[in-house]
Protein backbone atom coordinates (compact mmCIF):
# COMPACT_ATOMS: atom_id res chain seq x y z
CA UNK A 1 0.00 0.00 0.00
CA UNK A 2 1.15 3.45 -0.63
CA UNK A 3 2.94 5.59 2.18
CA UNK A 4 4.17 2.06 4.50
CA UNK A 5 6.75 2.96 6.99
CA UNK A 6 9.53 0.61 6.53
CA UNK A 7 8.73 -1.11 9.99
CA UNK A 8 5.42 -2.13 8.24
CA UNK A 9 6.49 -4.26 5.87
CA UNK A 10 5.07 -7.60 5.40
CA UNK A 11 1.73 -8.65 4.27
CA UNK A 12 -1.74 -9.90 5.78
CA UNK A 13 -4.80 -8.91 8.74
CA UNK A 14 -8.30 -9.51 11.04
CA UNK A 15 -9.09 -7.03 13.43
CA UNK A 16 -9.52 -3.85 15.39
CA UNK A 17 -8.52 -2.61 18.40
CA UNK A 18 -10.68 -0.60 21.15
CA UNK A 19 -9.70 3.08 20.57
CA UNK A 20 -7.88 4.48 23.77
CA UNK A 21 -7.09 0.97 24.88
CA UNK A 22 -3.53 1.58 23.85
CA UNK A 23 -2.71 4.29 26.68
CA UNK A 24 -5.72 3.77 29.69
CA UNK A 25 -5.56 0.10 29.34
CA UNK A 26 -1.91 -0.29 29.44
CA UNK A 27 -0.54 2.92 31.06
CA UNK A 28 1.52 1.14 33.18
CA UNK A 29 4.79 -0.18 31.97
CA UNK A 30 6.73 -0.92 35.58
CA UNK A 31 5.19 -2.36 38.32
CA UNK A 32 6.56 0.43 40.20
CA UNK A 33 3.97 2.61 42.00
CA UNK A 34 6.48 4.79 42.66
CA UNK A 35 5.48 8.91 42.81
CA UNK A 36 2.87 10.81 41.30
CA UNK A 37 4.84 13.78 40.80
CA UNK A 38 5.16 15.66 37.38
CA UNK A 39 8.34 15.60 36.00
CA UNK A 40 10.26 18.80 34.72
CA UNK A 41 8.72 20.61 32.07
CA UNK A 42 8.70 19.27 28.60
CA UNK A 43 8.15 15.46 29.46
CA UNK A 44 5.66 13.45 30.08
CA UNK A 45 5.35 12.15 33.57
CA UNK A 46 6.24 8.90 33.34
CA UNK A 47 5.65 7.94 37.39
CA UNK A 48 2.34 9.60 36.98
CA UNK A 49 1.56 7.45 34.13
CA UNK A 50 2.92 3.96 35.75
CA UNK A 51 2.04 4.94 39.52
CA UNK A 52 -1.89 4.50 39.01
CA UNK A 53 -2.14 1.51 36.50
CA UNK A 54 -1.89 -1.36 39.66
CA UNK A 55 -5.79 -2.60 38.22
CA UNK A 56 -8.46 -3.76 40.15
CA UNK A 57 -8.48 -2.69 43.40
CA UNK A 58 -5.01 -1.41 43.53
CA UNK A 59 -6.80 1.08 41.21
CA UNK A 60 -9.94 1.41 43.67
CA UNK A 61 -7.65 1.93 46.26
CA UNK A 62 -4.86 4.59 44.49
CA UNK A 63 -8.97 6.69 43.57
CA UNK A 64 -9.17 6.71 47.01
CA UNK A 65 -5.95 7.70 48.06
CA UNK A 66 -5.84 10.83 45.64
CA UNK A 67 -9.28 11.93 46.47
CA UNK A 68 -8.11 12.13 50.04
CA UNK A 69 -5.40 13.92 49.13
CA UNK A 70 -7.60 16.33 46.92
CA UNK A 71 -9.91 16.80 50.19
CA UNK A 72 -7.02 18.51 52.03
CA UNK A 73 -5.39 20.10 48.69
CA UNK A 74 -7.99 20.88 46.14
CA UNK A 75 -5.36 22.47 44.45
CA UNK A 76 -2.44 20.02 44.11
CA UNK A 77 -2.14 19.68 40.27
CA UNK A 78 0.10 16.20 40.62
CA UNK A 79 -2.43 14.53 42.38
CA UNK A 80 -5.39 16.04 39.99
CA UNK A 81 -3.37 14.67 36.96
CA UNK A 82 -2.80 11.13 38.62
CA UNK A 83 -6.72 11.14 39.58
CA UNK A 84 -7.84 11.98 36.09
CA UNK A 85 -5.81 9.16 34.88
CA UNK A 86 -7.08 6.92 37.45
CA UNK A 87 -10.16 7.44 36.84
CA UNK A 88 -9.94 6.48 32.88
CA UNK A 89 -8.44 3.21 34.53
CA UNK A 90 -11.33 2.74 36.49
CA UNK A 91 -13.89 3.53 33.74
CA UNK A 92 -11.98 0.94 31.51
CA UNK A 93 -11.88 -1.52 34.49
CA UNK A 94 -15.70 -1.30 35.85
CA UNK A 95 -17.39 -0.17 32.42
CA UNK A 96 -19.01 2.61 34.41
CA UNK A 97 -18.79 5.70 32.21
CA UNK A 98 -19.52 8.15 35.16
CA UNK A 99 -15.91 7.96 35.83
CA UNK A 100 -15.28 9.87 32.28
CA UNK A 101 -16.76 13.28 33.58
CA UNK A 102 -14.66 12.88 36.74
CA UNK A 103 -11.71 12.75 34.70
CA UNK A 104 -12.05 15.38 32.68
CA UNK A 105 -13.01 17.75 35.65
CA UNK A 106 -9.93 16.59 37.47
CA UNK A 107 -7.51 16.97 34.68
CA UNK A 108 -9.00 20.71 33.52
CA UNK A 109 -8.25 21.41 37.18
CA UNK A 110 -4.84 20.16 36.65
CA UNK A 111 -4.41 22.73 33.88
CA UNK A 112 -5.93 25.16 35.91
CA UNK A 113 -3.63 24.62 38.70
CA UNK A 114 -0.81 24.69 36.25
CA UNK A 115 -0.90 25.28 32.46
CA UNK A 116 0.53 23.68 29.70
CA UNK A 117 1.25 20.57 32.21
CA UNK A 118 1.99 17.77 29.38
CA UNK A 119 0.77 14.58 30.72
CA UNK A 120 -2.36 16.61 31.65
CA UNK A 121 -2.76 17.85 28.06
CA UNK A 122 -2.05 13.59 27.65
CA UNK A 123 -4.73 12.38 29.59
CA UNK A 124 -7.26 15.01 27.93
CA UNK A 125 -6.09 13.87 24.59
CA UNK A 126 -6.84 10.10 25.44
CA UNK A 127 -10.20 11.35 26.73
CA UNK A 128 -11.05 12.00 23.72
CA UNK A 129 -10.33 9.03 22.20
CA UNK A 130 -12.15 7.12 24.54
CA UNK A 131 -15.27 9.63 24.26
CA UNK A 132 -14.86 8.86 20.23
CA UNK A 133 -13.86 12.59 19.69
CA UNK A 134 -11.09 12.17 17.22
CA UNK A 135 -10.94 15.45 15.75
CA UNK A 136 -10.62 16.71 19.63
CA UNK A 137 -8.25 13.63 19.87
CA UNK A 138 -5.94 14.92 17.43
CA UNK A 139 -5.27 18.57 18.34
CA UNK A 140 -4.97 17.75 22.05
CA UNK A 141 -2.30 14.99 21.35
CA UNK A 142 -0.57 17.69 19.10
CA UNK A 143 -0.76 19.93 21.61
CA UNK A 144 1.03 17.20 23.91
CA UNK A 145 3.62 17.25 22.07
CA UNK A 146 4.10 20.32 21.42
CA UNK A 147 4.89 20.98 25.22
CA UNK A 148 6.72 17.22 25.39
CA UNK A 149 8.36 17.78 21.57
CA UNK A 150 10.76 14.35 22.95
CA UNK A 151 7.97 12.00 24.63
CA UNK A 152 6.41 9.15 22.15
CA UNK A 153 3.50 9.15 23.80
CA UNK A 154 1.42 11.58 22.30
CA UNK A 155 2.35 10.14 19.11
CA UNK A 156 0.04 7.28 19.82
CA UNK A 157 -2.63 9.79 20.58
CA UNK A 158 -2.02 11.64 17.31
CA UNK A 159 -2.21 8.29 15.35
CA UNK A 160 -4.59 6.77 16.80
CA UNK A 161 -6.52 9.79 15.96
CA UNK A 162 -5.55 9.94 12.35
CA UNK A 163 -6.68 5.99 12.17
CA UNK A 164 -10.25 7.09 13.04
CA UNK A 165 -10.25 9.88 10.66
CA UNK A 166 -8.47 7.62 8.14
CA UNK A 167 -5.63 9.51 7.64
CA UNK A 168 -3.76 6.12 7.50
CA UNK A 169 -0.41 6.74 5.83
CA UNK A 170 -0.37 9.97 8.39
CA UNK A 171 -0.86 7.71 11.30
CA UNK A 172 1.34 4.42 9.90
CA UNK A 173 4.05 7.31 10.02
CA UNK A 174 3.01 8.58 13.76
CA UNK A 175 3.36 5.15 15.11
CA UNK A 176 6.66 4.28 13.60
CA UNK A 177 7.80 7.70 14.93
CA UNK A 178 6.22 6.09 18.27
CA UNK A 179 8.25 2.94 18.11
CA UNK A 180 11.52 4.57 16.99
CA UNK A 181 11.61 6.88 19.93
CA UNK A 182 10.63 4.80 22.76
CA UNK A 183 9.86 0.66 21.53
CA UNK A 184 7.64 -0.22 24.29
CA UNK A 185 4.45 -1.91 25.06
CA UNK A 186 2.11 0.73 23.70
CA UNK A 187 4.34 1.32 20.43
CA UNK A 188 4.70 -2.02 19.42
CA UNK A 189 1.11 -3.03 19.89
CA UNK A 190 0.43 0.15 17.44
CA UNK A 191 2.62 -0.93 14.82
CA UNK A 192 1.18 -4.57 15.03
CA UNK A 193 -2.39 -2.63 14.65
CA UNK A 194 -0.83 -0.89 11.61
CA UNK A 195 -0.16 -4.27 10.20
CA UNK A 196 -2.78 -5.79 11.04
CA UNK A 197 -5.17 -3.06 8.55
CA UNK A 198 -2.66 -2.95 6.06
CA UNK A 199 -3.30 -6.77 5.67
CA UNK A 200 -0.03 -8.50 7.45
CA UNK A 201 -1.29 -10.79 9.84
CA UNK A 202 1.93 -12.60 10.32
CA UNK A 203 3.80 -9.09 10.79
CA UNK A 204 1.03 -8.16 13.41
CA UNK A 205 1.57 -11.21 15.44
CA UNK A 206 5.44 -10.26 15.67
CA UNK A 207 4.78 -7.18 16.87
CA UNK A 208 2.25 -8.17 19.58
CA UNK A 209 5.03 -10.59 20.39
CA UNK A 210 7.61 -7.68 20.99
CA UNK A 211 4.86 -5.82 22.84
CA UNK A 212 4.76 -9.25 25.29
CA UNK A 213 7.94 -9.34 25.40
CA UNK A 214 8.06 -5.58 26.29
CA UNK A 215 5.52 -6.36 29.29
CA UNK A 216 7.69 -6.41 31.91
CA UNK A 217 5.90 -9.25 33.71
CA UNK A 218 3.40 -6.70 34.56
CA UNK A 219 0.10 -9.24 34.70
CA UNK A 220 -2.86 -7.04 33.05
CA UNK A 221 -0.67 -5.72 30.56
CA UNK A 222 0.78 -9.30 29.59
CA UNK A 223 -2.99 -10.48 29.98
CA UNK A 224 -4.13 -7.65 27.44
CA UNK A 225 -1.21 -8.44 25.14
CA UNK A 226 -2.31 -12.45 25.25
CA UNK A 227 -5.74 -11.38 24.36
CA UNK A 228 -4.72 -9.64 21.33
CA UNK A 229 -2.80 -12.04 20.17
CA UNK A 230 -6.05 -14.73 20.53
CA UNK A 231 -7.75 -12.22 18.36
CA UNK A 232 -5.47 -11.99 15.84
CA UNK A 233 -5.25 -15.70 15.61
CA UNK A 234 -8.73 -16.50 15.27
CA UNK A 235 -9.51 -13.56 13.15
CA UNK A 236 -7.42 -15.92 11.00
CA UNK A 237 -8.98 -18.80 11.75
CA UNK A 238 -6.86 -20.79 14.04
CA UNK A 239 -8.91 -21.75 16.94
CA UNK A 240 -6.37 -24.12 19.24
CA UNK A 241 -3.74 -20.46 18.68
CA UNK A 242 -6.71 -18.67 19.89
CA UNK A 243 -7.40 -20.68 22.93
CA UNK A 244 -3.70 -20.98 24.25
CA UNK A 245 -3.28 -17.70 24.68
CA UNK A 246 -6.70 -16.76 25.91
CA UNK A 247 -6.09 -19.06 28.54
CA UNK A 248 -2.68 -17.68 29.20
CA UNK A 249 -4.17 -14.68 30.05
CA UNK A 250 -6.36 -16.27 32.40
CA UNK A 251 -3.59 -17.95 33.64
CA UNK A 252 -1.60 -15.02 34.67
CA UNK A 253 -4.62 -12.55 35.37
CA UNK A 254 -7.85 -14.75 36.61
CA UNK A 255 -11.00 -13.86 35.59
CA UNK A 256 -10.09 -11.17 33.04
CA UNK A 257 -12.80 -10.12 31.37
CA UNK A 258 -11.23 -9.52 28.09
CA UNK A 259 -10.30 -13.18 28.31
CA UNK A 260 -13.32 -14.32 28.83
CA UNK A 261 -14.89 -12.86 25.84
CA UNK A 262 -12.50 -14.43 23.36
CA UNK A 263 -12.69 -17.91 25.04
CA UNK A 264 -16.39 -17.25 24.71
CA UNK A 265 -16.12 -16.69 20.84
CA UNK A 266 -13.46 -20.01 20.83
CA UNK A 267 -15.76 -22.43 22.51
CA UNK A 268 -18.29 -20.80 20.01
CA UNK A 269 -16.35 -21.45 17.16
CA UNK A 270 -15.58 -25.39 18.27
CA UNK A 271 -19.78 -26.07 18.64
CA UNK A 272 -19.56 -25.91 22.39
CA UNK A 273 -22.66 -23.15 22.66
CA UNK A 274 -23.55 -24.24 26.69
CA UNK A 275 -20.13 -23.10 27.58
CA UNK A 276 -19.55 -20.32 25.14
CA UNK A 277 -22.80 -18.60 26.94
CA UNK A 278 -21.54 -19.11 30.09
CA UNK A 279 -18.27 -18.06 29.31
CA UNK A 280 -20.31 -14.47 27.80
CA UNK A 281 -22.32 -14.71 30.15
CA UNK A 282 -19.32 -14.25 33.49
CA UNK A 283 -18.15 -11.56 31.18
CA UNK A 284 -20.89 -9.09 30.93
CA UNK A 285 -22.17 -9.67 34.17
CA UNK A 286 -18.50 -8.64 35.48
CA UNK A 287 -18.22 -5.37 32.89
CA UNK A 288 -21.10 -4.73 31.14
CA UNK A 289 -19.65 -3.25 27.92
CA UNK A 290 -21.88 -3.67 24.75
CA UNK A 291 -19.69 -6.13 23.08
CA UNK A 292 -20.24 -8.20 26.13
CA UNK A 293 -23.55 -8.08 25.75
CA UNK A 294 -24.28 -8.55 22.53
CA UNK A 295 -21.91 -11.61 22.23
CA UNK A 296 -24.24 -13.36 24.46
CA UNK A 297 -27.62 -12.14 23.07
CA UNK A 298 -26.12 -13.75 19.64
CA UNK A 299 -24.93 -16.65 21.62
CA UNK A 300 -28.29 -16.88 23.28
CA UNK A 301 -30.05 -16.76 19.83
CA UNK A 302 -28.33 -19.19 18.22
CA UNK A 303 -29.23 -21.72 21.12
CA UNK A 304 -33.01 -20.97 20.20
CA UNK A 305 -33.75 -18.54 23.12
CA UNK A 306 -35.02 -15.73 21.72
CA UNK A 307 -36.68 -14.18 24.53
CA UNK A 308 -33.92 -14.03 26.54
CA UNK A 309 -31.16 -12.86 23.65
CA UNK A 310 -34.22 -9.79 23.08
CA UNK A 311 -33.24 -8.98 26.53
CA UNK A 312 -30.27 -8.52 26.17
CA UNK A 313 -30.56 -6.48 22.64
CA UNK A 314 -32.37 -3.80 25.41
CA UNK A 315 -29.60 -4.19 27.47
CA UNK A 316 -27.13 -3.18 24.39
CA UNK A 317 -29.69 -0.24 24.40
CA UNK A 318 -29.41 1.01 27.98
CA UNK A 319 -25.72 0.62 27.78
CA UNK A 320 -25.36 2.67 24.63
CA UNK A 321 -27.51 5.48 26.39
CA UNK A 322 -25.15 5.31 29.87
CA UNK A 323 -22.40 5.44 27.39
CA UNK A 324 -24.12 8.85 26.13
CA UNK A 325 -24.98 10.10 29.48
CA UNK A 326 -20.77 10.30 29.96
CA UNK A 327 -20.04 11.93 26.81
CA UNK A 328 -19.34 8.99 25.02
CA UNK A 329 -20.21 8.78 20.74
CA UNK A 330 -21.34 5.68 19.87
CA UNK A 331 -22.87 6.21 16.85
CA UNK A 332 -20.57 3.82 14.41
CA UNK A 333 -21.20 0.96 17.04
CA UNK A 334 -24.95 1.81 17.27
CA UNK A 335 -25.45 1.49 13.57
CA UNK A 336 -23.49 -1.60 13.01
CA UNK A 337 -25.47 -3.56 15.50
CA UNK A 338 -28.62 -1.59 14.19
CA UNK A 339 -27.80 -3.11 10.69
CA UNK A 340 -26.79 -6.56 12.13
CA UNK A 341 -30.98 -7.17 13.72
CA UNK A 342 -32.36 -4.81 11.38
CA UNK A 343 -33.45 -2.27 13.93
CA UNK A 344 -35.21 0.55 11.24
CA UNK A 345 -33.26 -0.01 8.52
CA UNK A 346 -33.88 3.34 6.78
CA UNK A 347 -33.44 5.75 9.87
CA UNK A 348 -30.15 3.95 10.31
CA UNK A 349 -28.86 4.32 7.30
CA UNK A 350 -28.55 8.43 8.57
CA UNK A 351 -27.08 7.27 11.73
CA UNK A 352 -24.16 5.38 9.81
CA UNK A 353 -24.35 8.54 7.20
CA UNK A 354 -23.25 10.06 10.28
CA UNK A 355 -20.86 8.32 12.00
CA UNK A 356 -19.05 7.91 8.81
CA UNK A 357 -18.65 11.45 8.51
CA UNK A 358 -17.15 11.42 12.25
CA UNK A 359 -14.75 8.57 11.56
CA UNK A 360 -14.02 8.40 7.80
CA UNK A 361 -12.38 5.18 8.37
CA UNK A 362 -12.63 2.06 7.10
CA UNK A 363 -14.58 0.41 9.48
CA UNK A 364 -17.21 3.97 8.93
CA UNK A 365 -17.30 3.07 5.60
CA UNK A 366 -17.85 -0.57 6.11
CA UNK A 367 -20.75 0.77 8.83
CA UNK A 368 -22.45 3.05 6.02
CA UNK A 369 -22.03 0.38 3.28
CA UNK A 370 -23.23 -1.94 5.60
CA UNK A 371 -26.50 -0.31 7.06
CA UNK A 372 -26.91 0.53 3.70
CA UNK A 373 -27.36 -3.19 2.47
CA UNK A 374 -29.71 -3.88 5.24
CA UNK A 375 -32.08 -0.86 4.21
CA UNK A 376 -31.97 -2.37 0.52
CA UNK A 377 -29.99 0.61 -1.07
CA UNK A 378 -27.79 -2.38 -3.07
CA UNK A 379 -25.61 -0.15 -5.41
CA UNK A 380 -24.52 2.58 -2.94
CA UNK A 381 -23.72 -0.14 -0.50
CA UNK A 382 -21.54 -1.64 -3.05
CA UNK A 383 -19.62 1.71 -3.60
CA UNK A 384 -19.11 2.05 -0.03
CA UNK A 385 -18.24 -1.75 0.76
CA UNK A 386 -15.18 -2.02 -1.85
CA UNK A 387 -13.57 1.63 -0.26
CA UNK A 388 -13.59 -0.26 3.37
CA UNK A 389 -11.43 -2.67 1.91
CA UNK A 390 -8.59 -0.26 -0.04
CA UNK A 391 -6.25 -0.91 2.39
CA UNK A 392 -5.81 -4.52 1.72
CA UNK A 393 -7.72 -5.33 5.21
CA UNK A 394 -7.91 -9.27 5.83
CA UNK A 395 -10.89 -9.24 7.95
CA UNK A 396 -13.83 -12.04 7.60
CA UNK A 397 -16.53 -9.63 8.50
CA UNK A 398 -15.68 -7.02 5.62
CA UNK A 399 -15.43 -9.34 3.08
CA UNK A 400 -18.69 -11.10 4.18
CA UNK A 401 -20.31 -7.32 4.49
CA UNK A 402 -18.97 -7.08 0.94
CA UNK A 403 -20.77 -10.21 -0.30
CA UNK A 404 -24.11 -9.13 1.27
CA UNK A 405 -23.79 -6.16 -0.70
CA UNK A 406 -22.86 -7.86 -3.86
CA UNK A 407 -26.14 -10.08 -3.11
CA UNK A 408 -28.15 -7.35 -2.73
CA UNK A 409 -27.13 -5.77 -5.81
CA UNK A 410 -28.29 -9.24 -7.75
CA UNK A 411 -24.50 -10.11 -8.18
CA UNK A 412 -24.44 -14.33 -6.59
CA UNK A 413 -21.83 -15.42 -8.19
CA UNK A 414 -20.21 -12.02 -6.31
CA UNK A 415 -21.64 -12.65 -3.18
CA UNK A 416 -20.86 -16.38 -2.99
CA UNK A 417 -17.47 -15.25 -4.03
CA UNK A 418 -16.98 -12.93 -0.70
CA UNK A 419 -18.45 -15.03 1.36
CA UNK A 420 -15.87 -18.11 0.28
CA UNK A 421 -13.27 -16.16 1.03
CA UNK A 422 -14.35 -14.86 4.49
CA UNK A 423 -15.14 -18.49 5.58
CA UNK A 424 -11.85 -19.71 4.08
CA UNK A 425 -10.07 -16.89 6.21
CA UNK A 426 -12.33 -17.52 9.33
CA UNK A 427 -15.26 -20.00 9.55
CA UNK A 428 -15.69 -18.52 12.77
CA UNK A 429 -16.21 -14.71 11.66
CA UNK A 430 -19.40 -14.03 13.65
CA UNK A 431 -21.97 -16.32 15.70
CA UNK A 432 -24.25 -14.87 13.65
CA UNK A 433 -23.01 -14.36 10.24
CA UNK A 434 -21.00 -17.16 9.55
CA UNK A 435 -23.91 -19.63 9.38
CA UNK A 436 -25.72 -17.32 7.14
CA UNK A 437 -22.56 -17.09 4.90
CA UNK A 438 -22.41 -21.52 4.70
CA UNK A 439 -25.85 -21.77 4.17
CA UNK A 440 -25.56 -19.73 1.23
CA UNK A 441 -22.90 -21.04 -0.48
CA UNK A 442 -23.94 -24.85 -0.14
């Protein structure tokens, strides 16, 4: 593909990674809890950064602490910066999106205490990735850097910024920037995403290997880093690849939620519904994120309980307007599962107009091509179908959105042609999909 970094090299892909993941969900890269304080002007605080990432209820417990603190020094801009931070950690942890607000009151006081504070400016910046405001995203992380010119971090704000807005050869060159100024955790996982949507599955898994390797034993990073590296596996089919590592991460980190999940979609993917559902089930009772949730309600369905996966569909619902209530955009997610049960096909269709025009990615286009299909509007779903795929993306799901589209436009031989290739590349794409996609073609 045009404008690859030379670290990108290599060639084939499956998924996607949660946006913001990359810096709330694995700030910490020493086990170190170390002090909060904010390091000389210019840098990024890296104790600040490390200190609050313990997870669980080291996390609870370092909320706590600060807020103390905050009670006898409303004013203390270290403490404001570490509790802003913290309290992305927690939202990411509990699901809760309350915690959002909180953060972005207690880093603006952080700038108020004391402007131009960097890792401040950070945390804001990954804010808005997590709140799906990528335009936001993207000045704030250039402003981060432009008071910590020698810090990679807000590089991996800026590019994961420019992914959203599809600015891809922009962002392929923000991360390799990343990687050649500090090749950690966060930078390597980055350029294994890069990979990964330029089509080089093989080139992905290296990097999420360096990223493991880059772990420091630290368990919930080393847990997140197993769970990509299940994704990326079965987004390429290979179930038993999948499994060992999702149970390594259970293995170091019990009960990890993210785990769960993708040893819900493996047991899925070997037949074994009963234990898939419960597997879904432990998950979104423990973090009820919509991807939880809908998982199950698809697991549910398939099992022939209909009344119960309906439940959770409202659930999805609920979720998506808590999600709302703490400034979150969902509007991308919203219309892909809208398209997926054919929740008003034609109002959605300006939902995903929308989104799209938010995140001109290619998952936005796949979203607008996609709802588009599902509301019958065959030939512009076509058009927007083939541009999610210009990037050489090896993902199932696109290529099977790209044969429903090629259906719906009266094209079979098309459509039976997409949908071989995303069952050849995962028979295990979706718990709902892939069925649809065999049935067709036998």
């Amino acid at each position: 593909m045009r404008h690859r970094p030379k670290v990108l090299a290599g060639g084939a892909l499956a998924v996607a990674l949660l946006v913001g993941a990359l810096f709330s969900g694995v700030l910490s890269e020493s086990p170190s809890a170390g002090s909060t304080a904010v390091e000389a002007s210019g840098t990024i605080s890296e104790s600040a950064l490390s200190g609050i990432a313990q997870g669980g209820t080291g996390t609870q417990a370092t909320v706590a602490k600060l807020e103390a603190t905050l009670k006898a020094a409303p004013d203390n801009p270290d403490a404001l910066v570490s509790l802003g931070l913290a309290y992305q950690i927690r939202w990411r942890e509990t699901g809760d999106s309350s915690y959002l607000p909180r953060s972005q009151n207690a880093l603006d006081a952080a700038l108020a205490a004391r402007r131009n504070d960097p890792t401040a400016t950070l945390g804001l910046g990954n804010l808005a990735l997590i709140r799906h405001e990528f335009g936001r995203a993207l000045d704030v992380g250039r402003d981060a850097h432009r008071l910590a010119p020698y810090s990679a971090r807000p590089y991996g704000v800026i590019g994961d910024a420019q992914i959203e807005l599809g600015r891809y050869g922009q962002a392929f060159k923000s991360f390799e920037r990343m990687v050649s100024l500090k090749p950690n955790l966060a930078s390597y996982a980055r350029i294994a995403y890069a990979r990964e949507l330029s089509g080089d599955t093989p080139g992905a898994i290296a990097a999420m290997n360096l990223a493991l390797d880059a772990s420091g034993g630290q368990p919930e990073s080393a847990a997140w880093v197993e769970v990509e590296l299940g994704k990326l596996e079965l987004g390429r089919g290979h179930v038993a690849a999948a499994d060992v590592h999702d149970r390594a991460a259970l293995a170091i980190l019990p009960g990890y939620v993210y785990a769960l999940e993708q040893r819900a979609r493996v047991e899925a993917a070997r037949g074994h519904l009963g234990q898939a559902v419960a597997l879904a089930r432990q998950a979104s009772e423990a973090i009820p994120l919509p991807q939880f949730v809908s998982l199950l309600g698809d697991l549910l369905e398939r099992q022939g309980h209909r009344a119960e996966a309906r439940r959770q569909q409202a659930t999805v619902a609920a979720i998506d307007r808590l999600l709302i209530a703490g400034g979150v955009k969902v509007d991308l997610e919203s219309a892909v599962y809208r398209a997926d049960h054919l929740v008003r096909p034609a109002e959605n269709v300006e939902l995903a107009r929308l989104a799209r025009a938010a995140r001109p990615s290619i998952y936005g286009d796949d979203a607008l091509g996609w709802a588009l299909a599902r509301a019958g509007r065959c030939e512009e779903a076509v058009t927007w179908s083939q541009r999610s795929l210009r990037l050489g993306t090896r993902d199932a799901l696109l290529w099977f959105h790209r044969g429903y589209a090629a259906g719906c436009a009266g094209d079979r031989a098309g459509m039976k042609s997409w949908y071989r290739r995303a069952l050849a590349l995962n028979p295990h794409f979706s718990v709902r999909f892939a069925p649809l996609a065999r049935e067709a073609i036998s």
